[in-house]
Protein backbone atom coordinates (compact mmCIF):
# COMPACT_ATOMS: atom_id res chain seq x y z
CA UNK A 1 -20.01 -19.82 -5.59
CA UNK A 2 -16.99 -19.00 -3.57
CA UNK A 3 -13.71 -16.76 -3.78
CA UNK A 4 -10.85 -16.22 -2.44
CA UNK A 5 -9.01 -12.98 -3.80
CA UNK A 6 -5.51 -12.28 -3.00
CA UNK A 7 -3.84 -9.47 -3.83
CA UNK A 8 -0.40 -9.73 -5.60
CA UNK A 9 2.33 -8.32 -6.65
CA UNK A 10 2.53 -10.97 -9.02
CA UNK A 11 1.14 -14.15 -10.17
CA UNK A 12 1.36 -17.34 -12.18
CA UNK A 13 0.14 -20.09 -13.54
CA UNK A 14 1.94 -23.45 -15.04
CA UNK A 15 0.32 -26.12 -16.24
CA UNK A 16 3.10 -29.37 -17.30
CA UNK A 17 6.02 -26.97 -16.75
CA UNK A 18 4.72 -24.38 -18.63
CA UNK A 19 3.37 -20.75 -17.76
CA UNK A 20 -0.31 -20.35 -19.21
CA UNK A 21 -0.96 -17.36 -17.66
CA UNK A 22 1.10 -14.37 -15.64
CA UNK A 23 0.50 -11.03 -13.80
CA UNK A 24 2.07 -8.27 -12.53
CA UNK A 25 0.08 -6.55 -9.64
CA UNK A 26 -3.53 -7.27 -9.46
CA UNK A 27 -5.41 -9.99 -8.27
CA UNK A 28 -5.60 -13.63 -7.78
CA UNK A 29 -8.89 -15.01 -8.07
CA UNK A 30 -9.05 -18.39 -6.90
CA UNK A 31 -13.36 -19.72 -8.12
CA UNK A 32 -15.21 -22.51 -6.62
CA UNK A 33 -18.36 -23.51 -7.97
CA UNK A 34 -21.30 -25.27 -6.24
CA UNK A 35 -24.35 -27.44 -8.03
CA UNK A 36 -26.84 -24.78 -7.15
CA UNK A 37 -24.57 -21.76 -8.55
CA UNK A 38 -26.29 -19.59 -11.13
CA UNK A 39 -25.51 -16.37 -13.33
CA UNK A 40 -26.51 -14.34 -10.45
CA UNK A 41 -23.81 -16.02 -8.84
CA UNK A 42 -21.25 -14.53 -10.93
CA UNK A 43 -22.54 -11.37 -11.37
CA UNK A 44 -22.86 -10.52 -7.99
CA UNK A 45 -18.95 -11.89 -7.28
CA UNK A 46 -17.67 -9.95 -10.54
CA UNK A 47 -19.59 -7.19 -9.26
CA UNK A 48 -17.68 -7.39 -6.11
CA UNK A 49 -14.09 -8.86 -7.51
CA UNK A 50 -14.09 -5.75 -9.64
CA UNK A 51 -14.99 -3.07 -7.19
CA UNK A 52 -13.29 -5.07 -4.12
CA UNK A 53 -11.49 -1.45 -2.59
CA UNK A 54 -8.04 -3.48 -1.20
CA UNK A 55 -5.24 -1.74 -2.49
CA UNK A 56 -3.72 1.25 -1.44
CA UNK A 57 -4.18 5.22 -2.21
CA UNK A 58 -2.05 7.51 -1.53
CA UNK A 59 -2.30 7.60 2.57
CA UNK A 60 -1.92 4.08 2.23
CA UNK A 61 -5.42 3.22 3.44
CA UNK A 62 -7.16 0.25 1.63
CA UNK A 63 -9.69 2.61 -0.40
CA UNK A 64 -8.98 1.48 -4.38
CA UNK A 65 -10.21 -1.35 -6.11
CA UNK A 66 -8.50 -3.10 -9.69
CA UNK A 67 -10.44 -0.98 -11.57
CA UNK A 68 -8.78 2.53 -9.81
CA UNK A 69 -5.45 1.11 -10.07
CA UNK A 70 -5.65 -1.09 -13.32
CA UNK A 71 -4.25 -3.91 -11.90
CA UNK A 72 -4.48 -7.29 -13.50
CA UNK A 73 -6.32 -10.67 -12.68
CA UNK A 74 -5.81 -14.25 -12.93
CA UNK A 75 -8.94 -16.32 -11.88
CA UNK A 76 -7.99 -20.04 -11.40
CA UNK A 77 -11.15 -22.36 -10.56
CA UNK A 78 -10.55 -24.61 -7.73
CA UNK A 79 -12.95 -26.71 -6.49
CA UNK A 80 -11.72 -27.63 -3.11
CA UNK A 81 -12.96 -24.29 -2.57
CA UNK A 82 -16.06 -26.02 -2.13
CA UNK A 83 -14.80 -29.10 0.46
CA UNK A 84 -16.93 -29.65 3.43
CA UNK A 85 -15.16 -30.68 6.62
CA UNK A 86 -17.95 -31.81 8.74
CA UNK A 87 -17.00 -34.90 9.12
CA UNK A 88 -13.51 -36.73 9.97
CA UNK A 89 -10.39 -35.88 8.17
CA UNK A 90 -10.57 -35.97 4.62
CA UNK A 91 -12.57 -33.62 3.05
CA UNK A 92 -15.92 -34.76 0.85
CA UNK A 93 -15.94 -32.27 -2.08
CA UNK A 94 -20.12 -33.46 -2.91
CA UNK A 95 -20.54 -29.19 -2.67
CA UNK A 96 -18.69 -28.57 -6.04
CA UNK A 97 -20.51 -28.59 -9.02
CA UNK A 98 -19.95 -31.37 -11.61
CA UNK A 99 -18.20 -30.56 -15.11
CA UNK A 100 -21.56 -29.59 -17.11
CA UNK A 101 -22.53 -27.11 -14.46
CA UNK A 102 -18.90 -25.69 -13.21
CA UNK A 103 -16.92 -25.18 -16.74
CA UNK A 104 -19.67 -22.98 -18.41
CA UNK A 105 -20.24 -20.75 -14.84
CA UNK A 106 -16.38 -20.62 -14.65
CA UNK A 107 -16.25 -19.59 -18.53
CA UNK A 108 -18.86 -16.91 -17.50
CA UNK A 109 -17.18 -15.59 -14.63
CA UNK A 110 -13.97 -14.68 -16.73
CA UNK A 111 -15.81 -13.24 -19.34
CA UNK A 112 -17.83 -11.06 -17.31
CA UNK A 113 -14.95 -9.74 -14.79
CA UNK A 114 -12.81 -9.52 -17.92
CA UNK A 115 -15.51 -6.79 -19.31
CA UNK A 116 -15.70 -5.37 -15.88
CA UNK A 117 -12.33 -4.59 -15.48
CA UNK A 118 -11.82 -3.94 -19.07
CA UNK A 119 -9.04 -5.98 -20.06
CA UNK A 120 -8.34 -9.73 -20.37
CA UNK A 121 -8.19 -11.51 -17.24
CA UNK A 122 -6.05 -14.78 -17.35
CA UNK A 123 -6.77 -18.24 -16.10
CA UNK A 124 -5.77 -21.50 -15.75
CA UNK A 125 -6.97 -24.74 -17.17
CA UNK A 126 -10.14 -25.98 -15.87
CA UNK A 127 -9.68 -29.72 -14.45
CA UNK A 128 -5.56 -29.64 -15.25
CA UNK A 129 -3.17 -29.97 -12.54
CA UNK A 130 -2.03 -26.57 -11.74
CA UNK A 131 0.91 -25.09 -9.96
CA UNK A 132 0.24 -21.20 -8.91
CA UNK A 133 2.93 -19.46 -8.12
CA UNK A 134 2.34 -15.67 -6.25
CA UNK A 135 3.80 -12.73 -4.74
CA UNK A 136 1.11 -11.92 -1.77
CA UNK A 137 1.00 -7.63 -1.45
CA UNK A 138 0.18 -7.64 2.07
CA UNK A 139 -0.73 -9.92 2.93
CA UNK A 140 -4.63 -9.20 1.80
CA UNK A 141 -6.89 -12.70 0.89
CA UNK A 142 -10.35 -12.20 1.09
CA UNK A 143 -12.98 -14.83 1.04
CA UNK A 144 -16.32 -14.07 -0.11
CA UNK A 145 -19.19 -16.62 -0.81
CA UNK A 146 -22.78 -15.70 -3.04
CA UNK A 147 -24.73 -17.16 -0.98
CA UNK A 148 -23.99 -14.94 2.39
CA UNK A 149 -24.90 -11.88 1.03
């Protein structure tokens, strides 16, 4: 399973024109999911989304996480997250996990970080053609995979 985490000012998402889901400062949390991902999988990258120590305290130095500041989140999943670029030009997304696997681990992952933060997180549409729309704080995108741990 593999993130990458951005953190906003603000962000959006639209789905056929229209917004499903917006933030004010927080994170983005864009989720791929692979065919071997498990529940450990997402607990050990809510564990970290939630406790992820990128914003700012007061001597500006990276030291609070969305929890300190009570930021919000938007987790879109994204399974190009999960391309492999081995070989030639056009990416072979084989890595992502199908439908029956990636939807409930997705479903999971929003749940969980939505306890772990304590408030709703929003999200996209899994499958639907989205257009996100942020304000990068930073920059600061962090990429972090649950199988290098």
């Amino acid at each position: 399973m593999r993130t990458v985490i951005q953190r906003v000012a603000s962000a959006s998402v639209s789905i056929g024109g229209t917004v499903k889901s917006a933030i004010g400062p927080g994170l983005l949390v864009l989720l791929g999911v692979g065919p071997d991902d498990t529940e450990e999988d997402v607990d050990y990258l809510v564990k970290k989304t939630a406790a992820l120590r990128i914003f700012n305290d007061e001597a500006g130095v990276m030291n609070r996480s969305v929890l300190e500041t009570g930021g919000e989140v938007l987790v879109i999943s994204q399974f190009t997250l999960m391309a492999s670029t081995r070989k030639g030009n056009r990416p072979s997304y084989v890595g992502a996990a199908g439908h029956e696997t990636a939807v409930p681990l997705y479903e999971l992952f929003c749940e969980r970080l939505s306890a772990a933060i304590g408030k709703e997180v929003g999200t996209g549409e899994f499958g639907a053609d989205m257009q996100v729309a942020l304000v990068n704080d930073g920059p600061v995108t962090i990429s972090m995979d649950s199988k290098n741990r």
